[in-house]
Structure formats: C-alpha cells, structure tokens
PDB file of N, CA and C in Angstrom:
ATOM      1  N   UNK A   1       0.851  -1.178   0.000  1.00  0.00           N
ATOM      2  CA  UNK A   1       0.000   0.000   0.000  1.00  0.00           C
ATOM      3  C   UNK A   1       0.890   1.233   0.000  1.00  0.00           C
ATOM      4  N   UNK A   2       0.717   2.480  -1.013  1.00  0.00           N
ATOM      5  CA  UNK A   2       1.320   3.359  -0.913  1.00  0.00           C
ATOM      6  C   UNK A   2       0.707   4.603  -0.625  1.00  0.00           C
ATOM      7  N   UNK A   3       0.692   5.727   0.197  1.00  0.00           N
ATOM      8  CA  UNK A   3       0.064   6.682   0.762  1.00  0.00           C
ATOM      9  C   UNK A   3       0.921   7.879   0.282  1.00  0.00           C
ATOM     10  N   UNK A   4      -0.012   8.700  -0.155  1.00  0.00           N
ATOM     11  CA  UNK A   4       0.238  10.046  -0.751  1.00  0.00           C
ATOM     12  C   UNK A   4      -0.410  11.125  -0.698  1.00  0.00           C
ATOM     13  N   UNK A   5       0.082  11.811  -0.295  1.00  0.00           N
ATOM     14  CA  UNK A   5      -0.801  13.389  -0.190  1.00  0.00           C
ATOM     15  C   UNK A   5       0.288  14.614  -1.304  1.00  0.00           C
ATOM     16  N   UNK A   6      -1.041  15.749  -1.933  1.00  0.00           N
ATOM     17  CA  UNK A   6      -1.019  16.291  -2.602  1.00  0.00           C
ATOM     18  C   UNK A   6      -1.393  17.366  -2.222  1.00  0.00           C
ATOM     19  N   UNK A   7      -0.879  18.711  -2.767  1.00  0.00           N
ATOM     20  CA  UNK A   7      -1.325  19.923  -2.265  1.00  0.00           C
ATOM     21  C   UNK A   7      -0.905  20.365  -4.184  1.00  0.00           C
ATOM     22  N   UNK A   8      -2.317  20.615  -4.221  1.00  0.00           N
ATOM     23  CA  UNK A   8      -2.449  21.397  -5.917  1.00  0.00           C
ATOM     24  C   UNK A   8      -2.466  22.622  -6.122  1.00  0.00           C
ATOM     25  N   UNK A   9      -1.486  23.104  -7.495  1.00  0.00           N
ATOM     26  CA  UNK A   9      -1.738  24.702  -7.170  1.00  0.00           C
ATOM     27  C   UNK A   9      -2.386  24.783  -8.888  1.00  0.00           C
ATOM     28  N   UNK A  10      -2.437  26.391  -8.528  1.00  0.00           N
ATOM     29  CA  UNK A  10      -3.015  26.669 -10.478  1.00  0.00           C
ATOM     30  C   UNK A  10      -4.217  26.770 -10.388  1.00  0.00           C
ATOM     31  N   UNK A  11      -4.811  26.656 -11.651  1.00  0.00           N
ATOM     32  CA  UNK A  11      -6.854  26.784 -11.672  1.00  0.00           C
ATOM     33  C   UNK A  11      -7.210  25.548 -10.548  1.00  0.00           C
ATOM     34  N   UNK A  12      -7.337  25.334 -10.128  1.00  0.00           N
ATOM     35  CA  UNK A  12      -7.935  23.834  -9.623  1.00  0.00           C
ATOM     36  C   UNK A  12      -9.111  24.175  -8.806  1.00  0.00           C
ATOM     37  N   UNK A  13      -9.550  25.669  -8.691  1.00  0.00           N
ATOM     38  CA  UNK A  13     -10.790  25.309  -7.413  1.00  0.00           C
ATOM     39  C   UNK A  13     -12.200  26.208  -9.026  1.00  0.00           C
ATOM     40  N   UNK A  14     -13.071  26.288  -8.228  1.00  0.00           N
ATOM     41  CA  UNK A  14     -13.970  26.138  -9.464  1.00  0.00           C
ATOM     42  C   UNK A  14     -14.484  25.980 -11.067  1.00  0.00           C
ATOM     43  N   UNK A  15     -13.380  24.780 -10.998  1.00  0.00           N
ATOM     44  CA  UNK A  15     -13.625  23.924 -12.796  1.00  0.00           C
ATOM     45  C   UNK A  15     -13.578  22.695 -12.331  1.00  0.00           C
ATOM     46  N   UNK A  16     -14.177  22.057 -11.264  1.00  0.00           N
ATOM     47  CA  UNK A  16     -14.228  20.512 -11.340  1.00  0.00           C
ATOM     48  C   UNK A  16     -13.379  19.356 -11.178  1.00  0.00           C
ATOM     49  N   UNK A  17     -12.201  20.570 -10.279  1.00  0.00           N
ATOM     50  CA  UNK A  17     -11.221  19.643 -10.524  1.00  0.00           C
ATOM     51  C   UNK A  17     -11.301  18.401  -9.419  1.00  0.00           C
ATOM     52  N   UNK A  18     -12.199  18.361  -8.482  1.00  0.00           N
ATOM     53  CA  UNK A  18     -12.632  17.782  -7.330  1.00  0.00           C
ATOM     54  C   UNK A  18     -13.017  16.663  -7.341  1.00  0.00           C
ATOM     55  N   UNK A  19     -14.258  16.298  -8.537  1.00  0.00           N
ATOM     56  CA  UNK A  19     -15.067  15.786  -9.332  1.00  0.00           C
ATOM     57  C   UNK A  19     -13.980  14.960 -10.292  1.00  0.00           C
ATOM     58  N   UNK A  20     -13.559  15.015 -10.589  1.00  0.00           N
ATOM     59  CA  UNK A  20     -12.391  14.551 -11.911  1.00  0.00           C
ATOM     60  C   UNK A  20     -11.366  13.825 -10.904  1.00  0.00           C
ATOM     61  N   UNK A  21     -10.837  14.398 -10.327  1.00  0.00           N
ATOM     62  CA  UNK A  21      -9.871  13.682  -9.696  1.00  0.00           C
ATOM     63  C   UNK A  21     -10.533  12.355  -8.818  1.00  0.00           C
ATOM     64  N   UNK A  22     -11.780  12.883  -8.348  1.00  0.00           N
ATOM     65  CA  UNK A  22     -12.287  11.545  -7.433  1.00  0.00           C
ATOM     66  C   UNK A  22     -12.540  10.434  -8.676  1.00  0.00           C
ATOM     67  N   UNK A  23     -13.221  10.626  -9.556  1.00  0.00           N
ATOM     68  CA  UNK A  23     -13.942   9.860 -10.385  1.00  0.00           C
ATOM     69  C   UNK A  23     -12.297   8.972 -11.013  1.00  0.00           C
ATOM     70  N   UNK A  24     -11.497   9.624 -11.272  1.00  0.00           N
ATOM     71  CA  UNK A  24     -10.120   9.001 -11.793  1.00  0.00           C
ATOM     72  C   UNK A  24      -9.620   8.367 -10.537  1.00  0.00           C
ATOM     73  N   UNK A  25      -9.624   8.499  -8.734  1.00  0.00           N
ATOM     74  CA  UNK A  25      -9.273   7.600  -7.666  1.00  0.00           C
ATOM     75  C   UNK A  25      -9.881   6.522  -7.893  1.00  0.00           C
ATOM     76  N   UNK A  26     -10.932   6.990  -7.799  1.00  0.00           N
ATOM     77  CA  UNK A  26     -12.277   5.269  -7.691  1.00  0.00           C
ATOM     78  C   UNK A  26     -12.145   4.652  -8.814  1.00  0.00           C
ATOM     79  N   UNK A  27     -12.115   4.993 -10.082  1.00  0.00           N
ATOM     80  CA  UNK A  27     -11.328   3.943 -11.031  1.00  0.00           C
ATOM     81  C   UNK A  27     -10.099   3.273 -11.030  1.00  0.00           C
ATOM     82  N   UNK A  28      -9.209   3.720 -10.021  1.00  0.00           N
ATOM     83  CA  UNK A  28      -8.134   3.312  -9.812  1.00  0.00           C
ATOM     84  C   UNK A  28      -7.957   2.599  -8.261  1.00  0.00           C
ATOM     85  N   UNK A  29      -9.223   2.695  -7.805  1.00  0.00           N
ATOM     86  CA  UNK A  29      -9.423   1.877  -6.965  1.00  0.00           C
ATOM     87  C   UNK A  29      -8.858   1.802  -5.170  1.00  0.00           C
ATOM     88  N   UNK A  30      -8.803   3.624  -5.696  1.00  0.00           N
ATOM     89  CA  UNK A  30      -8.084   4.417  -4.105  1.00  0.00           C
ATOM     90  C   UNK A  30      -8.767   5.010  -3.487  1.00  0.00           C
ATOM     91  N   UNK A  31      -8.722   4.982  -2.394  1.00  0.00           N
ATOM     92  CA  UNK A  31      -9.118   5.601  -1.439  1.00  0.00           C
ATOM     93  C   UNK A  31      -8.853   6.673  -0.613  1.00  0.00           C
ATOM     94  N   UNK A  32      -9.538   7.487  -0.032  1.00  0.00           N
ATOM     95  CA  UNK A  32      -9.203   9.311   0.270  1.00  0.00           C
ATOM     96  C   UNK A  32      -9.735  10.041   0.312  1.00  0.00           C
ATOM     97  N   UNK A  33      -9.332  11.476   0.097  1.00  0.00           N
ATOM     98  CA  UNK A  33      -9.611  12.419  -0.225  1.00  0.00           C
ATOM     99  C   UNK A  33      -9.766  13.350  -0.835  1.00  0.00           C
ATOM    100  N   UNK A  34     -10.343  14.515  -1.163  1.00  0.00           N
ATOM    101  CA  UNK A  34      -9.728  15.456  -1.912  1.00  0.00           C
ATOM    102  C   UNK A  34     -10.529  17.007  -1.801  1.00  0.00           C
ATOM    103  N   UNK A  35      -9.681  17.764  -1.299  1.00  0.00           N
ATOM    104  CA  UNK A  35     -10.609  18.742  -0.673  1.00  0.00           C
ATOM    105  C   UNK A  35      -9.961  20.624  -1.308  1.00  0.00           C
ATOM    106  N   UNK A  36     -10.634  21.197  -1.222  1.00  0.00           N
ATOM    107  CA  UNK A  36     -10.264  23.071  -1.447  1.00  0.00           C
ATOM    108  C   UNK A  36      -9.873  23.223  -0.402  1.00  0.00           C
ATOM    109  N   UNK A  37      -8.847  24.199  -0.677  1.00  0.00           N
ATOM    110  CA  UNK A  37      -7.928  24.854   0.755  1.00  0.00           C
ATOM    111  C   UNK A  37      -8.561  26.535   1.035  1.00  0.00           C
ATOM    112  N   UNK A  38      -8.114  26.717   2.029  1.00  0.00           N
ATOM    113  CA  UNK A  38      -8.597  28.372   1.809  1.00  0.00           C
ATOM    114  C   UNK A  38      -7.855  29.205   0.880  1.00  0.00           C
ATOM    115  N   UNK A  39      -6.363  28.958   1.213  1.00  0.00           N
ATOM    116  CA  UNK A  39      -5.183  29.675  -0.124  1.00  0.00           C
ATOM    117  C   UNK A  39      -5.327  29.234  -1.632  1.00  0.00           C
ATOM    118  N   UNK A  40      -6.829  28.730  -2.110  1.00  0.00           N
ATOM    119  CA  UNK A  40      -6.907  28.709  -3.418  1.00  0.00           C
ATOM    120  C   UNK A  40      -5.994  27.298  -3.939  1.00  0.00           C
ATOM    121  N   UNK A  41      -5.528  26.324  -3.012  1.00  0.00           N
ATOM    122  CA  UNK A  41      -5.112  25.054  -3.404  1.00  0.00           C
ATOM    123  C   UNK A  41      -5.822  24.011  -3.434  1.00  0.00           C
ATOM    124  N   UNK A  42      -5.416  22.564  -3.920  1.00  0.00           N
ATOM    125  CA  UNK A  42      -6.286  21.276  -3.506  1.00  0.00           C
ATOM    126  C   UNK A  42      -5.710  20.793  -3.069  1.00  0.00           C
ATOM    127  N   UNK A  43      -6.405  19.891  -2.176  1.00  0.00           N
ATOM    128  CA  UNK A  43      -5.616  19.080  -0.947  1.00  0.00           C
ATOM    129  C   UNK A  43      -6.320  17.319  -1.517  1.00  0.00           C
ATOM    130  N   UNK A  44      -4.827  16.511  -1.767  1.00  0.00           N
ATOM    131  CA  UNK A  44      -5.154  14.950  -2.417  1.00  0.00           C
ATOM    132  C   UNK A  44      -5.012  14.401  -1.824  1.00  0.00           C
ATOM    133  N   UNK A  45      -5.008  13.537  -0.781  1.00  0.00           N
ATOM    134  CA  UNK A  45      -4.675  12.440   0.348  1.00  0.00           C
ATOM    135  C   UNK A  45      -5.152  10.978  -0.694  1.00  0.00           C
ATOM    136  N   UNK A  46      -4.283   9.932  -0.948  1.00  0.00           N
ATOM    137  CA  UNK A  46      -4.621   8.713  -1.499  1.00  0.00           C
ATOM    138  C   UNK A  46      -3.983   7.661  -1.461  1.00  0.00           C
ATOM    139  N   UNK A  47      -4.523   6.789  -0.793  1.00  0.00           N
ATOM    140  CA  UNK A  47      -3.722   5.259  -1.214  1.00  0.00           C
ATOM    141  C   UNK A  47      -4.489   4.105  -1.233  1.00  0.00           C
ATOM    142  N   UNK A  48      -3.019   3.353  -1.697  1.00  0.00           N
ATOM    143  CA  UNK A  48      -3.758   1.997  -2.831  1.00  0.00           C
ATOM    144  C   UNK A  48      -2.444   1.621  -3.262  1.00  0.00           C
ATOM    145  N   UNK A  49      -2.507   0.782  -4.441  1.00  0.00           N
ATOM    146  CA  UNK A  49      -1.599  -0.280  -4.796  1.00  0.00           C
ATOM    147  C   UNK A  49      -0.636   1.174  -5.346  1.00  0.00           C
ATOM    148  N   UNK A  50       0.291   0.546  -5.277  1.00  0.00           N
ATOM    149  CA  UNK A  50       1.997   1.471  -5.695  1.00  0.00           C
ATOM    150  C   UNK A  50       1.567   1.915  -6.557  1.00  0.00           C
ATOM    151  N   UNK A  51       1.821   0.966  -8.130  1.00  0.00           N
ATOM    152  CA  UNK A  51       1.647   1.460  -9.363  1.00  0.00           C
ATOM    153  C   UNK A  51       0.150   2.675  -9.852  1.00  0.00           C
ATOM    154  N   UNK A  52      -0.902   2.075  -9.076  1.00  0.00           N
ATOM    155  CA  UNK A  52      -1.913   2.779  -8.948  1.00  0.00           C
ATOM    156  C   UNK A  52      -2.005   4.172  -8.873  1.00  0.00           C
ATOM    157  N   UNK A  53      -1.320   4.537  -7.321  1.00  0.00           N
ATOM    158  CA  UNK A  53      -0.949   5.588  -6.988  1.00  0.00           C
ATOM    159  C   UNK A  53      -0.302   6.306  -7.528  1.00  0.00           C
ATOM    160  N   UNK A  54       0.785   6.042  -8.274  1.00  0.00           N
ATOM    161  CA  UNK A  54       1.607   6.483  -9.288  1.00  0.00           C
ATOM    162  C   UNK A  54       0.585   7.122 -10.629  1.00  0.00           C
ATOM    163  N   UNK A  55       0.141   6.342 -10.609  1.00  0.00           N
ATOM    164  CA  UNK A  55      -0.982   6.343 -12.636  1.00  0.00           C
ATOM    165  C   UNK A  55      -1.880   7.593 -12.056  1.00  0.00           C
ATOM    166  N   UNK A  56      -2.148   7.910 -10.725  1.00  0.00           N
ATOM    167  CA  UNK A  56      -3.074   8.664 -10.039  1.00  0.00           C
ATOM    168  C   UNK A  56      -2.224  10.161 -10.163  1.00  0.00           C
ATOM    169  N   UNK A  57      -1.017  10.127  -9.587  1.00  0.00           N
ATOM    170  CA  UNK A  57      -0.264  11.083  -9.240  1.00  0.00           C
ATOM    171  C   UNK A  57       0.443  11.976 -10.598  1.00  0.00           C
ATOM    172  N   UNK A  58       0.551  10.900 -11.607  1.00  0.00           N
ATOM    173  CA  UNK A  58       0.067  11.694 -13.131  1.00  0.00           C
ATOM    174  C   UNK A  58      -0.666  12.123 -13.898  1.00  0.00           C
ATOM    175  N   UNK A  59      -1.887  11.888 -13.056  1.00  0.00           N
ATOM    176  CA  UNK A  59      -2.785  12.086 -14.180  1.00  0.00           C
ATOM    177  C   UNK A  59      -3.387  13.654 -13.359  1.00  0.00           C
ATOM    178  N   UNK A  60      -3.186  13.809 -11.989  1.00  0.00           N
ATOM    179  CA  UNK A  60      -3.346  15.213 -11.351  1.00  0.00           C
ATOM    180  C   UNK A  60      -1.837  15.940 -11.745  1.00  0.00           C
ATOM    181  N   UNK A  61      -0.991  15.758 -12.037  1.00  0.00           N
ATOM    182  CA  UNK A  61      -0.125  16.821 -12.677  1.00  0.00           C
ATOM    183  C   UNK A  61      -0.378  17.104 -13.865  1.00  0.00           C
ATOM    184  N   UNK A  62      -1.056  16.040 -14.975  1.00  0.00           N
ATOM    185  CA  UNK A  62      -1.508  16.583 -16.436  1.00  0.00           C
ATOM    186  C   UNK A  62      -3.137  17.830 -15.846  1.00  0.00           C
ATOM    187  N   UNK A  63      -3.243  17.536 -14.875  1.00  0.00           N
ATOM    188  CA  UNK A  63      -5.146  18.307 -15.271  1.00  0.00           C
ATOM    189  C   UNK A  63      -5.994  17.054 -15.151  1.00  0.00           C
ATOM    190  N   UNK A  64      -6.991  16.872 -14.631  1.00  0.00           N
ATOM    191  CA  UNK A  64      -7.829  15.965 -14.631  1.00  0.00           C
ATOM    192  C   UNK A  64      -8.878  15.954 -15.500  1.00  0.00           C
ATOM    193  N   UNK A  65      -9.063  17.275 -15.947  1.00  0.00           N
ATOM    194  CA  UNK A  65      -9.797  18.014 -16.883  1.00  0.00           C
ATOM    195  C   UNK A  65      -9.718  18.630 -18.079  1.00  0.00           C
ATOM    196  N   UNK A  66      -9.919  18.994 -18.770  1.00  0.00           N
ATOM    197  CA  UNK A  66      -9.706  20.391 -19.773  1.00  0.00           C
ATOM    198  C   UNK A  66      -9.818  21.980 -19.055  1.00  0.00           C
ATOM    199  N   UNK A  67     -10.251  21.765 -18.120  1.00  0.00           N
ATOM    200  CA  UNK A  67     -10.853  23.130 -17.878  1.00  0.00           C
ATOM    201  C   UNK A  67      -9.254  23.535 -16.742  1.00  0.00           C
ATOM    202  N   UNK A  68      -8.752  22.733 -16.544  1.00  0.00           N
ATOM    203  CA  UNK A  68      -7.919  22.439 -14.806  1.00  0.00           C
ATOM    204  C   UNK A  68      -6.792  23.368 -15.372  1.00  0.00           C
ATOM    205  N   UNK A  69      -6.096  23.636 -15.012  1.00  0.00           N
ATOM    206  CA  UNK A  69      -4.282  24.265 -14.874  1.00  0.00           C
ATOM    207  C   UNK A  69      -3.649  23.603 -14.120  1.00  0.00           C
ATOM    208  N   UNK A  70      -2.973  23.261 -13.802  1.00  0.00           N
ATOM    209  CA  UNK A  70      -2.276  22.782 -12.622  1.00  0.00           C
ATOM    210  C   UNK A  70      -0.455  23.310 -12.780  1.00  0.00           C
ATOM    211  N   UNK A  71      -0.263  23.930 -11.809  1.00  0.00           N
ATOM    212  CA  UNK A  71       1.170  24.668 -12.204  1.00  0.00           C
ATOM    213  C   UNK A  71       1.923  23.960 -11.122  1.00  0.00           C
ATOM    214  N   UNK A  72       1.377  23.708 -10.071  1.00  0.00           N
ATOM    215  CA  UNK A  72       2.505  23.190  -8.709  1.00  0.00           C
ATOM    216  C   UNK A  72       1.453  22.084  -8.025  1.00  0.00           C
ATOM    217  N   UNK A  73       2.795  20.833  -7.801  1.00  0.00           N
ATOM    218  CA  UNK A  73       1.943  19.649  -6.957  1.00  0.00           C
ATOM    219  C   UNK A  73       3.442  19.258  -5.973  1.00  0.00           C
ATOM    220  N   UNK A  74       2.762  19.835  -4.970  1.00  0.00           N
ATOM    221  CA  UNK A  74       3.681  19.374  -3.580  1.00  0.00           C
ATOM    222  C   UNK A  74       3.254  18.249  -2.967  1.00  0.00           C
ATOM    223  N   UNK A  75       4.161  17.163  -3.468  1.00  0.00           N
ATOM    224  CA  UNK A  75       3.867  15.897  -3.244  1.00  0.00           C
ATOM    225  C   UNK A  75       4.798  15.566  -1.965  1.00  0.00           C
ATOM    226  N   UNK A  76       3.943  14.584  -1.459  1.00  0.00           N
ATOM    227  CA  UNK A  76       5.112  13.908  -0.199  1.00  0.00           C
ATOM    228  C   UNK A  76       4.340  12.709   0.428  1.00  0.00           C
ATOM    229  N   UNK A  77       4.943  11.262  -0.092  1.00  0.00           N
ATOM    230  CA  UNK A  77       4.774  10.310   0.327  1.00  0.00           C
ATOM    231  C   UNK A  77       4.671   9.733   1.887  1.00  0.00           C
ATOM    232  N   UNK A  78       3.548   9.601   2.321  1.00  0.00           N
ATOM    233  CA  UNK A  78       3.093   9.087   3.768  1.00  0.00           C
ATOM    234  C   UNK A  78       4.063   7.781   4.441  1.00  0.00           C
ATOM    235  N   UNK A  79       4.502   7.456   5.301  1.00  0.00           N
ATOM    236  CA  UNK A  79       4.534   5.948   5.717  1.00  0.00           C
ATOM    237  C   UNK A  79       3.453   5.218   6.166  1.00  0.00           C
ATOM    238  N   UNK A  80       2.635   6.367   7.124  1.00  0.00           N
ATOM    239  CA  UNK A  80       1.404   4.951   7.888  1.00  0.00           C
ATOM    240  C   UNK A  80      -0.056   5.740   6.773  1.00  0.00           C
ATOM    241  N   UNK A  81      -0.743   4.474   6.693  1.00  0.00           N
ATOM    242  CA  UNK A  81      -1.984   4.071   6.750  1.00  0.00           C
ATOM    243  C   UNK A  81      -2.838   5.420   7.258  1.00  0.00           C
ATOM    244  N   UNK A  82      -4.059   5.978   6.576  1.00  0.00           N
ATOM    245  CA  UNK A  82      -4.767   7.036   7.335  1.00  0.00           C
ATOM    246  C   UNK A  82      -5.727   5.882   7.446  1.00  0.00           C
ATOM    247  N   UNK A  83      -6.183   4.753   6.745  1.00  0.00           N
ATOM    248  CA  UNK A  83      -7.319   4.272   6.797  1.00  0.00           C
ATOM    249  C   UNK A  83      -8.837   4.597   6.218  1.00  0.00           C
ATOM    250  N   UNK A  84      -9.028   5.140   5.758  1.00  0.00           N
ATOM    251  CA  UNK A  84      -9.889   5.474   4.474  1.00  0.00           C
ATOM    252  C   UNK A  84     -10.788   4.260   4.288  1.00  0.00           C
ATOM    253  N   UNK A  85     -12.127   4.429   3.822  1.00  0.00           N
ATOM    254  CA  UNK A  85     -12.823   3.633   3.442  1.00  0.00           C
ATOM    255  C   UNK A  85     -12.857   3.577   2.062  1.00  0.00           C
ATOM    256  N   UNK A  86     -12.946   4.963   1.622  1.00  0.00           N
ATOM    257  CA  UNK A  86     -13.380   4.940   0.001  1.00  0.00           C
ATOM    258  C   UNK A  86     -13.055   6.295  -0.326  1.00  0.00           C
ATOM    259  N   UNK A  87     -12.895   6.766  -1.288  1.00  0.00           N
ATOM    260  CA  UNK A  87     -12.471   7.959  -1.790  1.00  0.00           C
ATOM    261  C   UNK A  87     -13.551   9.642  -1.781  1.00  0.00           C
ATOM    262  N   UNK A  88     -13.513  10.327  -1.203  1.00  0.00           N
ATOM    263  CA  UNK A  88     -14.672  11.343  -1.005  1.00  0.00           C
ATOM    264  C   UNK A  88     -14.299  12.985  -1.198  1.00  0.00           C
ATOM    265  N   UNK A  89     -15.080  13.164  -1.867  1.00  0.00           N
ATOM    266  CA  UNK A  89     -14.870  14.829  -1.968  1.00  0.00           C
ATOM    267  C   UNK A  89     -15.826  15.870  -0.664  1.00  0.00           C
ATOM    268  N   UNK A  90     -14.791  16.630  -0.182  1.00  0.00           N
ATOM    269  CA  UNK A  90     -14.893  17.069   1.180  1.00  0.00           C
ATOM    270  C   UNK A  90     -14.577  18.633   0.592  1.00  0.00           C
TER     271      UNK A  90
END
C-alpha cells in the first residue's frame, strides 16, 4: 500500500477539478480524499496499490480536466496508513 498526499496549485478550485480527480481515484481503486484549501489550493490524500498511486499522481499533474491548470503539486509520500474507506470529496 502506498500513501500520498497532494497539495495542488493553479486553476484547480472552481472547474471541477474535485469531481475529476475523485472519479479518476475510484477507477483506480483508491481511497481518500480530496478537498479546497482556503489559499486557493487542492488538498489529495490517497492510497492503494503502488503502481496505482503512481498512474493517479500523473494524471493530477496533467489536469484531470480540460478546464484544470495545474502549475505546482507538492507531493510527499506518507509511511502509515490514514485508513480510508473509500475515496470522497470534502
């Protein structure tokens, strides 16, 4: 299991990027989060199988969307478990 959190910068808060990114976790079969910050960022919390996480963690640096920008992703790999049931937009 690999655990990852994300802090998104760029367009990412009203074009859907919330919506897109969950719908691309749960196809990939992760679990988490994904939430708006007050400083105009997104916040990604996710884990699941390695490679998974990985296919996840590229596809939020391309844009999840058409509509998305994404200029900065401050990534930093977890060691423990948050425990998550299923993936949710918060």
């Amino acid at each position: 299991m690999k655990c990852v959190q994300m802090i998104v910068g760029g367009k990412v808060q009203g074009v859907g990027f919330r919506l897109s990114a969950a719908e691309i976790a749960r196809n990939l079969e992760l679990v988490g989060f994904v939430r708006n910050e007050a400083d105009g960022t997104v916040r990604v919390d996710a884990e699941g199988d390695p490679d998974r996480v990985e296919q996840f963690i590229q596809q939020i640096r391309k844009g999840p969307n058409t509509f998305v920008k994404v200029k900065q992703v401050d990534l930093k790999y977890l060691e423990k478990q948050q425990g998550f049931k299923r993936f949710e937009v918060r």
